[in-house]
N, C-alpha and C. Protein backbone atom coordinates (compact mmCIF):
# COMPACT_ATOMS: atom_id res chain seq x y z
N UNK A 1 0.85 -1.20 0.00
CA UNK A 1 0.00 0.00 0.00
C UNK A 1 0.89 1.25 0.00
N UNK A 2 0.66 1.87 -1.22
CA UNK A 2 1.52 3.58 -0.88
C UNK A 2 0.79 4.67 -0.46
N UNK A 3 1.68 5.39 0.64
CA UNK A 3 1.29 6.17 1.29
C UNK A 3 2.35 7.35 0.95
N UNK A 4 1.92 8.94 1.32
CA UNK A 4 2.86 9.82 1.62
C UNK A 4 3.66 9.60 2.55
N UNK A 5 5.14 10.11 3.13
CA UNK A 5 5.33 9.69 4.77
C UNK A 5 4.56 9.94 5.66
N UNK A 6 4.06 11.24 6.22
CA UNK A 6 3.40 11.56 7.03
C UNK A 6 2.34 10.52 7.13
N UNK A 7 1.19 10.33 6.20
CA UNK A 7 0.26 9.42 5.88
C UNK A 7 1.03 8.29 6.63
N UNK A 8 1.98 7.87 6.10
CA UNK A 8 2.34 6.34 6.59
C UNK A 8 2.74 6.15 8.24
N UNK A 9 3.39 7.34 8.87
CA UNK A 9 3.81 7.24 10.44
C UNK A 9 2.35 7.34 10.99
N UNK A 10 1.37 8.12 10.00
CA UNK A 10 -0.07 8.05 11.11
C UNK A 10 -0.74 6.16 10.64
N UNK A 11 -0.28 5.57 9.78
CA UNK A 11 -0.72 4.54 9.88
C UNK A 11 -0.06 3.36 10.50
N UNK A 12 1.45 3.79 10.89
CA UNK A 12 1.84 3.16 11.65
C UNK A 12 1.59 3.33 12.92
N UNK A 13 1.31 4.29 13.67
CA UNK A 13 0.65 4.70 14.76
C UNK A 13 -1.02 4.37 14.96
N UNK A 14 -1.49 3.73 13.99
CA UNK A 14 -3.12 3.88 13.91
C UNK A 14 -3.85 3.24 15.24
N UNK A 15 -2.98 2.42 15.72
CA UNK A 15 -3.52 1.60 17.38
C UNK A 15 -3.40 2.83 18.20
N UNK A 16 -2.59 3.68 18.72
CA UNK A 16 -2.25 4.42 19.08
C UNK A 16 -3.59 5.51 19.08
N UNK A 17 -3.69 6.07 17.56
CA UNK A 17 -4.63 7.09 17.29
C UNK A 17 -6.41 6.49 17.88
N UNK A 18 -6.20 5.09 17.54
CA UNK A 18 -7.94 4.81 17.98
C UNK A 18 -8.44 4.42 19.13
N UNK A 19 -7.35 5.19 20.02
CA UNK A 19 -7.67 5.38 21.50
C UNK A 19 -8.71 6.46 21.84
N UNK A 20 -8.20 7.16 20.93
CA UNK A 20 -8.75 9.01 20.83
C UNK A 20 -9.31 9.34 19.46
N UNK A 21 -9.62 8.31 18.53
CA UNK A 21 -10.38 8.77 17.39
C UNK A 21 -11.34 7.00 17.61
N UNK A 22 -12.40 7.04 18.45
CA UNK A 22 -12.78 5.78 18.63
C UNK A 22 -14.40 5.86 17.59
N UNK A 23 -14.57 4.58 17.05
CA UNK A 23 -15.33 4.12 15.45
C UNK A 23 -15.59 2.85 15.38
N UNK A 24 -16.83 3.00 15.29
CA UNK A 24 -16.96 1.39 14.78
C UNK A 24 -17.69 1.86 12.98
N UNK A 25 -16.84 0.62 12.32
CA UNK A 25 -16.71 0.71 10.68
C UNK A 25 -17.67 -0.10 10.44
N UNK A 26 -18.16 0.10 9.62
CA UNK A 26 -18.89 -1.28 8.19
C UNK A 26 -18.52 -0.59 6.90
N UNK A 27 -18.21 -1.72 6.28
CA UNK A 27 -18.48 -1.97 4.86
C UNK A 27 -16.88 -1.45 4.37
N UNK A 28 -15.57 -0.93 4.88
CA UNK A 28 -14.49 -0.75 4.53
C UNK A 28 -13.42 -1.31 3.37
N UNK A 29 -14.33 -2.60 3.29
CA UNK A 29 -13.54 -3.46 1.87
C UNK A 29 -14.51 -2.96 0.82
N UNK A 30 -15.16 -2.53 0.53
CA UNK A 30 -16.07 -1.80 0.15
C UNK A 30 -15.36 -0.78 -1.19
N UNK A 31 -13.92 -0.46 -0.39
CA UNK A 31 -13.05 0.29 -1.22
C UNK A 31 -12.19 -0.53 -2.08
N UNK A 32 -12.21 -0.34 -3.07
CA UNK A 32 -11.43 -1.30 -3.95
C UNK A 32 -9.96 -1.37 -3.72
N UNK A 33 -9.52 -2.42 -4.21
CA UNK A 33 -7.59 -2.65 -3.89
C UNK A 33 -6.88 -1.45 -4.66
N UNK A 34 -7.45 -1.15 -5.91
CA UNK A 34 -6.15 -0.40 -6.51
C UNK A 34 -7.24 0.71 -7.51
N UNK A 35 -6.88 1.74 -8.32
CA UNK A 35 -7.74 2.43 -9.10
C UNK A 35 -8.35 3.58 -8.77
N UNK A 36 -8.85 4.69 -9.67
CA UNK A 36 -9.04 5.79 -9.14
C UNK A 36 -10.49 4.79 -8.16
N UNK A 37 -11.28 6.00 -7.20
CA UNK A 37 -11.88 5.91 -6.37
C UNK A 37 -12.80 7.53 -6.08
N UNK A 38 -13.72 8.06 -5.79
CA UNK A 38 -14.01 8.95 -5.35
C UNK A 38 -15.05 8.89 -4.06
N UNK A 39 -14.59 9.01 -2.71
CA UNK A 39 -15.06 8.88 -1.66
C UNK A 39 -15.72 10.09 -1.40
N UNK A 40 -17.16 10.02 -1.55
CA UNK A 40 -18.41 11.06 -0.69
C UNK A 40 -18.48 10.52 0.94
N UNK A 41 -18.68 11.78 1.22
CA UNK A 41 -19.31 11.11 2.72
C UNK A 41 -19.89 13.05 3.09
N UNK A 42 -20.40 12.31 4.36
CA UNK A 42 -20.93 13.84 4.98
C UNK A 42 -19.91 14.25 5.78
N UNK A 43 -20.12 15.67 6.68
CA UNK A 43 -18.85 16.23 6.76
C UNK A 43 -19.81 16.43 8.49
N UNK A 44 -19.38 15.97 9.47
CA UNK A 44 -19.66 16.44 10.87
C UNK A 44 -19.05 17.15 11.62
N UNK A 45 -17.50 16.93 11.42
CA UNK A 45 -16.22 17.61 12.19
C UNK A 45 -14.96 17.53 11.72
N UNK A 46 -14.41 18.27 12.31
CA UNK A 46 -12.97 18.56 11.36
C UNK A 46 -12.07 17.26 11.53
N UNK A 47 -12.87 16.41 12.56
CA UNK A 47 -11.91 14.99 12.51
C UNK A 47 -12.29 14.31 11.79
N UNK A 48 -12.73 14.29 10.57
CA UNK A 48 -13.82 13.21 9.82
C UNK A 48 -12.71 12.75 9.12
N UNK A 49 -11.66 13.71 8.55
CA UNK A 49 -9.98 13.09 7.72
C UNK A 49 -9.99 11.71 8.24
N UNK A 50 -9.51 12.15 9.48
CA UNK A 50 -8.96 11.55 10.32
C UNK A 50 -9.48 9.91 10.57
N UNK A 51 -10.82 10.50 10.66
CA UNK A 51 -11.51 8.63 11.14
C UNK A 51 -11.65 8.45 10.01
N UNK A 52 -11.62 8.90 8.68
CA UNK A 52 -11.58 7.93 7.47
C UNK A 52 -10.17 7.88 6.97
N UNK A 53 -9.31 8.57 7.43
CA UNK A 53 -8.01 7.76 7.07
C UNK A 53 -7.58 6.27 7.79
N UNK A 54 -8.05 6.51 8.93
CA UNK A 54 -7.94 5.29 9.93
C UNK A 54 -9.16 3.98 9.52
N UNK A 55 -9.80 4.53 9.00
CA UNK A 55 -11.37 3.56 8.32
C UNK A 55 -10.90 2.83 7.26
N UNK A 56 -10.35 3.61 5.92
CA UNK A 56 -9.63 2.99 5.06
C UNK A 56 -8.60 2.53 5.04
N UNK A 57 -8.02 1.32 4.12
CA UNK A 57 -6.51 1.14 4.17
C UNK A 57 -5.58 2.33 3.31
N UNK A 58 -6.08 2.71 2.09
CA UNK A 58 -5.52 3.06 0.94
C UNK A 58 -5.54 4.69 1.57
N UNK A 59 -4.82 5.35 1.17
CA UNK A 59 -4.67 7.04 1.58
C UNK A 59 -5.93 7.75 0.95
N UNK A 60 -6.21 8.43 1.51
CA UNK A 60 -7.76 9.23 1.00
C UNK A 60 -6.61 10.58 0.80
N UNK A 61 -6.89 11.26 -0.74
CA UNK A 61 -6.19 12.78 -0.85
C UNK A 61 -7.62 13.79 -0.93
N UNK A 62 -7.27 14.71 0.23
CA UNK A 62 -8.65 15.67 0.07
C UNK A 62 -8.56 17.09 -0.44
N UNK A 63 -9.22 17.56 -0.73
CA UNK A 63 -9.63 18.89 -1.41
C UNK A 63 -10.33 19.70 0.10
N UNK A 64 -9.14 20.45 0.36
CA UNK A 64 -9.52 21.01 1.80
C UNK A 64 -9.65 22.60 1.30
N UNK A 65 -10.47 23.20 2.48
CA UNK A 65 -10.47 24.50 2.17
C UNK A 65 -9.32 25.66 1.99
N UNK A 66 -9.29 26.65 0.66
CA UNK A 66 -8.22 27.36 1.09
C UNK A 66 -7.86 27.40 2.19
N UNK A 67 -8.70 28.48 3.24
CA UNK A 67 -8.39 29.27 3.93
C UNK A 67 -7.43 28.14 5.33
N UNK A 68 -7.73 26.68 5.29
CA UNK A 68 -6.94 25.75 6.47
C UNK A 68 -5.45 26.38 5.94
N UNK A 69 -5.36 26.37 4.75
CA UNK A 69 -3.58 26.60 3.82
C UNK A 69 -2.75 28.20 4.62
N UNK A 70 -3.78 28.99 4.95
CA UNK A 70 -3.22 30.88 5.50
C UNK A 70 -1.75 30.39 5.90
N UNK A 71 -2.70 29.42 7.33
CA UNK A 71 -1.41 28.79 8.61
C UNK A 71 -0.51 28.19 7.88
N UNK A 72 0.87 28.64 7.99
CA UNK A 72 1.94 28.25 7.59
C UNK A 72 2.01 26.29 7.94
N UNK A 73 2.02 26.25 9.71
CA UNK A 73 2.11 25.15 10.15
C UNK A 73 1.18 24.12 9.87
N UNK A 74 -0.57 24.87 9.67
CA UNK A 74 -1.11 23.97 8.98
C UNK A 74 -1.11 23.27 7.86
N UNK A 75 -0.81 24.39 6.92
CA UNK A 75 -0.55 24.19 5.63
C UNK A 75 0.60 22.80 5.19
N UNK A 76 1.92 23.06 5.90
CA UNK A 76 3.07 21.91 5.67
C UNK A 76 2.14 20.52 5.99
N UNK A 77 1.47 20.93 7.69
CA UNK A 77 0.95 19.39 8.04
C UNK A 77 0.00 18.66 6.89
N UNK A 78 -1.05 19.14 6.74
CA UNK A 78 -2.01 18.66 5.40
C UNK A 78 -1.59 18.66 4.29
N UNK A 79 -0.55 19.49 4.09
CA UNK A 79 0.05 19.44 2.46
C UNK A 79 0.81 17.91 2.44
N UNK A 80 1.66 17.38 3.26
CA UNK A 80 1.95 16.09 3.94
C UNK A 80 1.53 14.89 3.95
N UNK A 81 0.06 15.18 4.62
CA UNK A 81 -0.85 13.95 4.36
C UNK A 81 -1.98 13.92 3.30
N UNK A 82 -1.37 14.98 1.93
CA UNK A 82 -2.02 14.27 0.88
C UNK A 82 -3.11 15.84 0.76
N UNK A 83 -3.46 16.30 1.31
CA UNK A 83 -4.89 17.62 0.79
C UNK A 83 -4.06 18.48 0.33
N UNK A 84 -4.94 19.12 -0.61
CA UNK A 84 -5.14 20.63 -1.62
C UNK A 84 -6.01 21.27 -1.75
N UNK A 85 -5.68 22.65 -1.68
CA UNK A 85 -6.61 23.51 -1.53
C UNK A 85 -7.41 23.69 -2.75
N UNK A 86 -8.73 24.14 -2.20
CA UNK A 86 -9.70 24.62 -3.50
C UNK A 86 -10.43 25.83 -2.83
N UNK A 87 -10.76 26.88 -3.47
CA UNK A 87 -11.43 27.85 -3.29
C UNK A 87 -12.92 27.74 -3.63
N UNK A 88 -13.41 27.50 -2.89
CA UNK A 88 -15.10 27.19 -2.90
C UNK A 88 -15.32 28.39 -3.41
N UNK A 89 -16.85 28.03 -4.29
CA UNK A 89 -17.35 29.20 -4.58
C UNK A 89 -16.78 29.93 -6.07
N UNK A 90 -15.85 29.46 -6.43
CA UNK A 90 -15.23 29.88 -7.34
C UNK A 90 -14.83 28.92 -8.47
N UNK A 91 -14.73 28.27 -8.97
CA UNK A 91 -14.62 27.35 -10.20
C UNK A 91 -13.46 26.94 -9.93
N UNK A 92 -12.36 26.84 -8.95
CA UNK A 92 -11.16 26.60 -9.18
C UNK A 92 -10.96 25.58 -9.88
N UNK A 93 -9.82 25.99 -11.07
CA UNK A 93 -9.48 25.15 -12.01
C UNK A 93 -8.93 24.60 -11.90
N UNK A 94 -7.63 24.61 -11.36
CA UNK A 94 -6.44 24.82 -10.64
C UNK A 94 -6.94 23.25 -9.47
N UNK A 95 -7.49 23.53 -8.78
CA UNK A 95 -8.00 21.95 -7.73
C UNK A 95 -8.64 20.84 -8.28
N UNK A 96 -9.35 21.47 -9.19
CA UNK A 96 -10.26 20.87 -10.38
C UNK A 96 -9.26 19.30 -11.09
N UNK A 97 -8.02 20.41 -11.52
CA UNK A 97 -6.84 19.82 -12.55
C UNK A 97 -6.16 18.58 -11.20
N UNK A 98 -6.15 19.32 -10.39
CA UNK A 98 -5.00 18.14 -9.38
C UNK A 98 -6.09 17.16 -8.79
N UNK A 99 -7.57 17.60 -8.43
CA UNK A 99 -7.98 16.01 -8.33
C UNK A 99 -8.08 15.03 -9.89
N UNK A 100 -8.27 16.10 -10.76
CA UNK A 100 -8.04 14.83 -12.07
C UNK A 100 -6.78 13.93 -12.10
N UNK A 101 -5.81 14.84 -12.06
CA UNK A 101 -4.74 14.14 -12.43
C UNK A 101 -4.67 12.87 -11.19
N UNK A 102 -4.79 13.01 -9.69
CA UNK A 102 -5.06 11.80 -8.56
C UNK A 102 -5.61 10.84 -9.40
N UNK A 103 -7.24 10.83 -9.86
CA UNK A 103 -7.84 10.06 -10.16
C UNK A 103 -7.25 8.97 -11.28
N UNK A 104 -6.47 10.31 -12.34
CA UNK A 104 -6.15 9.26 -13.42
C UNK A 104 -4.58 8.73 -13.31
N UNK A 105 -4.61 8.91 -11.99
CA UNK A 105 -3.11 8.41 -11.64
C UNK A 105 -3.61 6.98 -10.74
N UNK A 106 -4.73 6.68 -10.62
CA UNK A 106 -5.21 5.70 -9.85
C UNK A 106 -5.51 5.79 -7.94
N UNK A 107 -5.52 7.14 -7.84
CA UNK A 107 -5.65 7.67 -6.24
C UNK A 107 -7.00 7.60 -5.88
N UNK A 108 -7.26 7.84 -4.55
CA UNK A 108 -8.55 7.67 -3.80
C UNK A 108 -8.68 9.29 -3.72
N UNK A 109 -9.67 10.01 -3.82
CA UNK A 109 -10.13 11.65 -3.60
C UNK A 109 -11.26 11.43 -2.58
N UNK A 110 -10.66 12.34 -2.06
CA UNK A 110 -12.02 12.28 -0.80
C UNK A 110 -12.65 13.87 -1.12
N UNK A 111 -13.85 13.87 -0.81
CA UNK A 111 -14.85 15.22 -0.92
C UNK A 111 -15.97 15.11 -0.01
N UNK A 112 -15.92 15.98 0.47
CA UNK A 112 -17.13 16.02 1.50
C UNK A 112 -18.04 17.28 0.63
N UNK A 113 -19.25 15.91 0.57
CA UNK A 113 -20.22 16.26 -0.63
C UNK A 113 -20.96 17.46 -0.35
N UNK A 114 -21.50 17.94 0.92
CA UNK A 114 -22.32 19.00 1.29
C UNK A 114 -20.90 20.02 1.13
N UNK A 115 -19.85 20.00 0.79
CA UNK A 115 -19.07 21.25 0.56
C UNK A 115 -18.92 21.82 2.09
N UNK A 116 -19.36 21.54 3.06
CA UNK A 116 -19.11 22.71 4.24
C UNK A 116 -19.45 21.30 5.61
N UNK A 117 -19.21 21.57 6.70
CA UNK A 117 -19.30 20.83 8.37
C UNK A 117 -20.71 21.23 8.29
N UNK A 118 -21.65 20.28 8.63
CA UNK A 118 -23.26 20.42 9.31
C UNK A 118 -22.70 20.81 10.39
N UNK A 119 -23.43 21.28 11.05
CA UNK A 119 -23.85 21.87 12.20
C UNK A 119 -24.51 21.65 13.04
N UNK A 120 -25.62 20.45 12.50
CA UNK A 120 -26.66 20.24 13.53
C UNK A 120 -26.97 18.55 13.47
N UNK A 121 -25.81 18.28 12.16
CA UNK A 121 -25.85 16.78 11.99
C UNK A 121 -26.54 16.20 10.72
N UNK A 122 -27.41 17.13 10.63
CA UNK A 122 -28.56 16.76 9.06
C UNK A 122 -27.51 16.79 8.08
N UNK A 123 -28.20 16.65 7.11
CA UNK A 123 -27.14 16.20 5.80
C UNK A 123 -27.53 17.48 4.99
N UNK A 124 -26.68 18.14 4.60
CA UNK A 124 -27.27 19.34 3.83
C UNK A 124 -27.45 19.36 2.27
N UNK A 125 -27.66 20.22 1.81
CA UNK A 125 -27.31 20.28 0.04
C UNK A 125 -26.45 19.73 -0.49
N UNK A 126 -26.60 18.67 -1.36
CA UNK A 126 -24.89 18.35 -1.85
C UNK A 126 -24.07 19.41 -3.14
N UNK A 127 -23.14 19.06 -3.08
CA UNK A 127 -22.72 20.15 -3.99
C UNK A 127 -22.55 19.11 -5.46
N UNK A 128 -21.85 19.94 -6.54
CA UNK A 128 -21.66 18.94 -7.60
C UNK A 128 -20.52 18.44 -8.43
N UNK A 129 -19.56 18.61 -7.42
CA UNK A 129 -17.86 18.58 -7.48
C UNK A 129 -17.64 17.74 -8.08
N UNK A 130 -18.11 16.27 -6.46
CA UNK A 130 -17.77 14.85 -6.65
C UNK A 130 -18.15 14.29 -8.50
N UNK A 131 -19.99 14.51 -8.57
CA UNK A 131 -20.35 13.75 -9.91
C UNK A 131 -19.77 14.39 -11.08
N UNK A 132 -19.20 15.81 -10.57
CA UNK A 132 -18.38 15.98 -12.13
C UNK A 132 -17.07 15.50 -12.82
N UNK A 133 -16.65 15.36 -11.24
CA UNK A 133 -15.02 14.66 -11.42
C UNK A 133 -15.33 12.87 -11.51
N UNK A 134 -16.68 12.05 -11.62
CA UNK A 134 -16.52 11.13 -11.79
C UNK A 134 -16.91 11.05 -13.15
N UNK A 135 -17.85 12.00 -13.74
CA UNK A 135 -18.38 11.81 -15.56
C UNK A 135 -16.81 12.29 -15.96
N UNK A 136 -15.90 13.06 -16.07
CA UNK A 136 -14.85 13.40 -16.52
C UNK A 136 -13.45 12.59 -16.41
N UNK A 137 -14.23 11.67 -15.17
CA UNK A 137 -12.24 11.12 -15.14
C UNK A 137 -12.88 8.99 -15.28
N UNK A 138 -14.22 9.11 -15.26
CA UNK A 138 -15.12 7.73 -15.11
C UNK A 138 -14.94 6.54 -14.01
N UNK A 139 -14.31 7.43 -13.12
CA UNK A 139 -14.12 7.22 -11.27
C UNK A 139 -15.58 6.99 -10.97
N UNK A 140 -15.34 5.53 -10.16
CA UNK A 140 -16.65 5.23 -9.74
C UNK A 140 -16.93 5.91 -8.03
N UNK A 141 -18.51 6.40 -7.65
CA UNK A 141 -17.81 7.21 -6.73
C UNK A 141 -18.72 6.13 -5.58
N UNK A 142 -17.76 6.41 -4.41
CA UNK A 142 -18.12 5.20 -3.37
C UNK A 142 -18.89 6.31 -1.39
N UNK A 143 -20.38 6.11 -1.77
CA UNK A 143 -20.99 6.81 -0.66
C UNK A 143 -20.43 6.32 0.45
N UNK A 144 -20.35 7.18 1.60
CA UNK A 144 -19.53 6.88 2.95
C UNK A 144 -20.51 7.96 4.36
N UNK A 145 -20.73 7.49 5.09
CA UNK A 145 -21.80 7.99 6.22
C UNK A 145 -21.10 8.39 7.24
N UNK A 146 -21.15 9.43 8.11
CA UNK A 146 -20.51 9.07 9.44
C UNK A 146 -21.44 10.10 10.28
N UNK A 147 -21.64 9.04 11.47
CA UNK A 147 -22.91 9.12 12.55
C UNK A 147 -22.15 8.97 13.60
N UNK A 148 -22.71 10.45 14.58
CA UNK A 148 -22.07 10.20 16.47
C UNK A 148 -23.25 9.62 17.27
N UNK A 149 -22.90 8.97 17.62
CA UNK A 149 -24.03 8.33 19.12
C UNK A 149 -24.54 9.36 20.06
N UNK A 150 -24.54 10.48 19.35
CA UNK A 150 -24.98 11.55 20.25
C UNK A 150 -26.85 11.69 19.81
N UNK A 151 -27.73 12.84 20.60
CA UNK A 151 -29.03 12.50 20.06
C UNK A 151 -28.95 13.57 18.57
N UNK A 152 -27.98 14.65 18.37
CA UNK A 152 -27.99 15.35 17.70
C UNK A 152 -27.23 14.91 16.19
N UNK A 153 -26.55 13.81 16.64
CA UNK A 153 -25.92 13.35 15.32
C UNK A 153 -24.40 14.06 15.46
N UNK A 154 -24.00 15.10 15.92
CA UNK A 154 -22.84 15.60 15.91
C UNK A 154 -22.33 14.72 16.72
N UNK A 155 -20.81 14.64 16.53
CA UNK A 155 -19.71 13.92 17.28
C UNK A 155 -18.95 14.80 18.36
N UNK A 156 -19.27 14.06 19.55
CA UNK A 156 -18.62 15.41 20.57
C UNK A 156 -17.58 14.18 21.43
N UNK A 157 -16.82 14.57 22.59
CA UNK A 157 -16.03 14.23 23.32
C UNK A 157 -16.42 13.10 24.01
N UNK A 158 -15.73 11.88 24.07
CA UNK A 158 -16.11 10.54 24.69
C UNK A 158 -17.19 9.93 23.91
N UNK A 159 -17.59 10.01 22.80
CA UNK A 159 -18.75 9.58 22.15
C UNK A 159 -18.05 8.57 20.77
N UNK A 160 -18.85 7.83 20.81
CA UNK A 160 -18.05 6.82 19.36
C UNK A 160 -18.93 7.53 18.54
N UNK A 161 -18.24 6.96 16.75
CA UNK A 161 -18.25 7.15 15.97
C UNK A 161 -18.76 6.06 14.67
N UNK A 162 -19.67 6.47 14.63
CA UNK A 162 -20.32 4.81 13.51
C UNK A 162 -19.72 5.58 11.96
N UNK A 163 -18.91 4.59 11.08
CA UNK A 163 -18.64 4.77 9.42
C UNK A 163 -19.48 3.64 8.78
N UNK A 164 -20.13 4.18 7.84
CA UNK A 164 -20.82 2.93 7.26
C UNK A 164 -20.17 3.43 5.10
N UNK A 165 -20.25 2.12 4.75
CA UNK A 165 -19.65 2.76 3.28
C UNK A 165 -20.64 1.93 2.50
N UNK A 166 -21.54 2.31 1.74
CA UNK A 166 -21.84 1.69 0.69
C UNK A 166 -21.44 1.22 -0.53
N UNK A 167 -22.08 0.89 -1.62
CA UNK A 167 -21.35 0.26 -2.39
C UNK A 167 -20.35 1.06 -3.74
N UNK A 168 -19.62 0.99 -4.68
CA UNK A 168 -19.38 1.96 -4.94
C UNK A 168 -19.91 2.20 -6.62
N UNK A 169 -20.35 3.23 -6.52
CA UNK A 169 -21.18 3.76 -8.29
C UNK A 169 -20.52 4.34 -9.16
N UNK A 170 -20.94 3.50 -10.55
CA UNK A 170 -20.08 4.48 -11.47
C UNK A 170 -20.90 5.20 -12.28
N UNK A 171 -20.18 5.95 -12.80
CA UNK A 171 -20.77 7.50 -13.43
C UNK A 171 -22.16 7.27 -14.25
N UNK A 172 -22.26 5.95 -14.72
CA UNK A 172 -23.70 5.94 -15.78
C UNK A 172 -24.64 5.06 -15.20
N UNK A 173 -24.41 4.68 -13.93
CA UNK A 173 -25.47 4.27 -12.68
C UNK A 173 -26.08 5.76 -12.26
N UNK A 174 -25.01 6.67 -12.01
CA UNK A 174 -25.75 7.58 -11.73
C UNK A 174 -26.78 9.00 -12.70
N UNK A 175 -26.29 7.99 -14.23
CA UNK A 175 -27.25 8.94 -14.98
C UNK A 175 -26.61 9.95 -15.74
N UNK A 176 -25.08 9.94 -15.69
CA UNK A 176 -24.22 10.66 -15.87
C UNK A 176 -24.11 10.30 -17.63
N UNK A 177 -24.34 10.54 -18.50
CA UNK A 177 -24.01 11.00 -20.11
C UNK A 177 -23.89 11.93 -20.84
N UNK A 178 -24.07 12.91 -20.59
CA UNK A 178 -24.33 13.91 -21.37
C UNK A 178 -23.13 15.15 -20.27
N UNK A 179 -22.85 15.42 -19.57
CA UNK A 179 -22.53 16.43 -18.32
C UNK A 179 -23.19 17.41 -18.60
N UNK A 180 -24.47 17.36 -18.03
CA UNK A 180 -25.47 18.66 -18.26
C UNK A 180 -25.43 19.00 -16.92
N UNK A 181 -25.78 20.10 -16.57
CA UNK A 181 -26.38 20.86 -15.22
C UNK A 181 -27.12 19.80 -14.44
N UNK A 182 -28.49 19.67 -15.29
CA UNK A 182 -29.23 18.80 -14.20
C UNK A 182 -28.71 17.36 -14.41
N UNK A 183 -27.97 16.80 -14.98
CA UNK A 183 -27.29 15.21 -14.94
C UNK A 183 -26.89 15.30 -13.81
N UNK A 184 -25.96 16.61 -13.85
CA UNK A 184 -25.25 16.98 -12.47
C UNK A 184 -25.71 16.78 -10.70
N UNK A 185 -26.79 17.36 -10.81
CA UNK A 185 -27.87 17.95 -9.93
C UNK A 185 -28.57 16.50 -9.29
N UNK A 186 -28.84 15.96 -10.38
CA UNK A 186 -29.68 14.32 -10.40
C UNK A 186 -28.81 13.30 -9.51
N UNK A 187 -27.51 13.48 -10.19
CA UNK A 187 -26.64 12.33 -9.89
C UNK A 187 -25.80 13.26 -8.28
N UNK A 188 -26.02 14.26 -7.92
CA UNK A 188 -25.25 14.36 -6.26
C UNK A 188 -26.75 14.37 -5.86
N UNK A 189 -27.38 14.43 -5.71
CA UNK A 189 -29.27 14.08 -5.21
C UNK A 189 -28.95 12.88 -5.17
N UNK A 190 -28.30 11.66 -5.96
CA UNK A 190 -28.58 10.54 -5.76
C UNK A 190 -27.50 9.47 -4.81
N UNK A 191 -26.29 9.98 -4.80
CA UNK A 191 -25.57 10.07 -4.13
C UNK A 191 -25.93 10.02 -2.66
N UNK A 192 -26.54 11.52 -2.71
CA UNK A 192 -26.89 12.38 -1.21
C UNK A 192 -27.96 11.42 -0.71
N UNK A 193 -28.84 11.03 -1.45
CA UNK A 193 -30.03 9.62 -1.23
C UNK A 193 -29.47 8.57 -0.16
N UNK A 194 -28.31 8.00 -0.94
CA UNK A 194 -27.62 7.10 -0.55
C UNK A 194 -27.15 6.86 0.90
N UNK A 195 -26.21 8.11 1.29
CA UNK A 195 -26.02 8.45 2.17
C UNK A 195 -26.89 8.65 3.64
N UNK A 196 -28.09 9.59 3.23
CA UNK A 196 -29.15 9.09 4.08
C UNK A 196 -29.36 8.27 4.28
N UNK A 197 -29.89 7.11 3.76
CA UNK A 197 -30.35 6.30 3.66
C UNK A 197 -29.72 5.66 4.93
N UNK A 198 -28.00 5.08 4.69
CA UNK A 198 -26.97 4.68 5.91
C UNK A 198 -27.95 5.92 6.94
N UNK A 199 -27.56 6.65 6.95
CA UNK A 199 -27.65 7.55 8.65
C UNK A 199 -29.01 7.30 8.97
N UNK A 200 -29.83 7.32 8.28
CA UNK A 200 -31.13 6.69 8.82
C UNK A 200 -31.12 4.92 9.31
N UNK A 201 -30.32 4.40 9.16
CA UNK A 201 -30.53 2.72 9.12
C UNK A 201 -29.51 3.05 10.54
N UNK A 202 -28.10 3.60 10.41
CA UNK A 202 -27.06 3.84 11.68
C UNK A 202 -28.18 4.52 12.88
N UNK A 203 -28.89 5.61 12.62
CA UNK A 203 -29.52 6.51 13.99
C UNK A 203 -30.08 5.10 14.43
N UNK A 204 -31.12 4.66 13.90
CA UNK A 204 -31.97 3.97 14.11
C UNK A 204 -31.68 2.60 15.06
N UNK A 205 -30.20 1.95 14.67
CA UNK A 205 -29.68 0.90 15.55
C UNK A 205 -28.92 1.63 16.43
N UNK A 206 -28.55 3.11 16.82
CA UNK A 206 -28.00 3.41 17.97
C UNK A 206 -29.36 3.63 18.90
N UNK A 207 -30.69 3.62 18.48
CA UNK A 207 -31.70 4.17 19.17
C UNK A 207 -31.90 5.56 19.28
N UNK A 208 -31.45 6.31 18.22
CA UNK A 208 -31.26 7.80 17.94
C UNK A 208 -33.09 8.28 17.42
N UNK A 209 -33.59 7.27 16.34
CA UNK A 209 -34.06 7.95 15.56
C UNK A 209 -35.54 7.16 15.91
């Protein structure tokens, strides 16, 4: 398995880390052995990297927000374990180009599909990043859930962490031929479906829902 270094000392440490990043997984083989990959999931907290780097075997590279990059010290650390910045809101081309090239280099991209951290746990709007970079690079994209045992769904202190991964879709499952607007629109709606779907089945066996 190749990793960046950094990536690799946190996976050599990973017993270590899931003292303090504690998860129970399903469906983790789920991710294929080798080949591009595009991992959706929802976005709860800024540790979500984290429990899905430790969830997966293979390195997840993410598309993090400019503004984490300002901090000098942040910037080296995440630049390290694999993220690049993208400027939301703006077409960046530029982030656009470096998750292509991951994909068609055979890498895993991670995107957190609602574009922004819920707040209250619900799953918000998805954006339409992920289904464009899978009609363009024909990366199948693989839905991923993550639910706190809390009643609010957010993940707070001393609380586990449920990952559930579904199966993974490729671009003309999701309707994807043409790259129109609403192909677009259709196929992260369907995605975003998906996803629910897990957090409704996860609340429900923690006794949440």
């Amino acid at each position: 398995m190749k990793y960046t270094p950094l990536y690799a000392l946190g996976k050599a440490v990973s017993p270590l880390l899931r003292l303090f990043f504690r998860f129970q997984g399903d469906g983790a083989a789920r991710l294929p052995e080798g080949g591009p990959v595009i991992v959706c999931s929802n976005h709860t907290s800024m540790k979500d990297p984290v429990y899905l780097g430790l969830f997966f075997r293979r390195q997840v590279f993410y598309m993090a927000k400019a503004e984490l990059f300002q901090n000098r010290l942040v910037s080296a650390v995440i630049t390290a374990l694999g993220a690049f910045p993208v400027h939301r809101g703006q077409g960046d081309s530029g982030a656009i180009h470096t998750a292509e090239d991951l994909l068609r280099d055979g890498e895993v991209l991670g995107i957190f599909l609602e574009g922004t951290r819920s707040k209250d746990g619900k799953l918000g709007k998805p954006k339409s990043g992920a289904v464009m970079l899978a009609h363009a690079t024909g990366a199948p994209v693989l839905p991923v859930c993550i639910t706190a045992d809390t009643p609010d769904g957010v993940p707070k202190l001393f609380h586990k962490i449920r990952i559930s991964c579904g199966e993974p879709v490729l671009p003309q499952e999701l309707g994807l031929a043409e790259g129109t607007p609403s192909e677009f629109r259709r196929a992260s709606r369907a995605v975003m479906d998906r996803i629910q779907a897990m957090r409704d089945r996860d609340l429900a066996s923690l006794g949440l829902q």
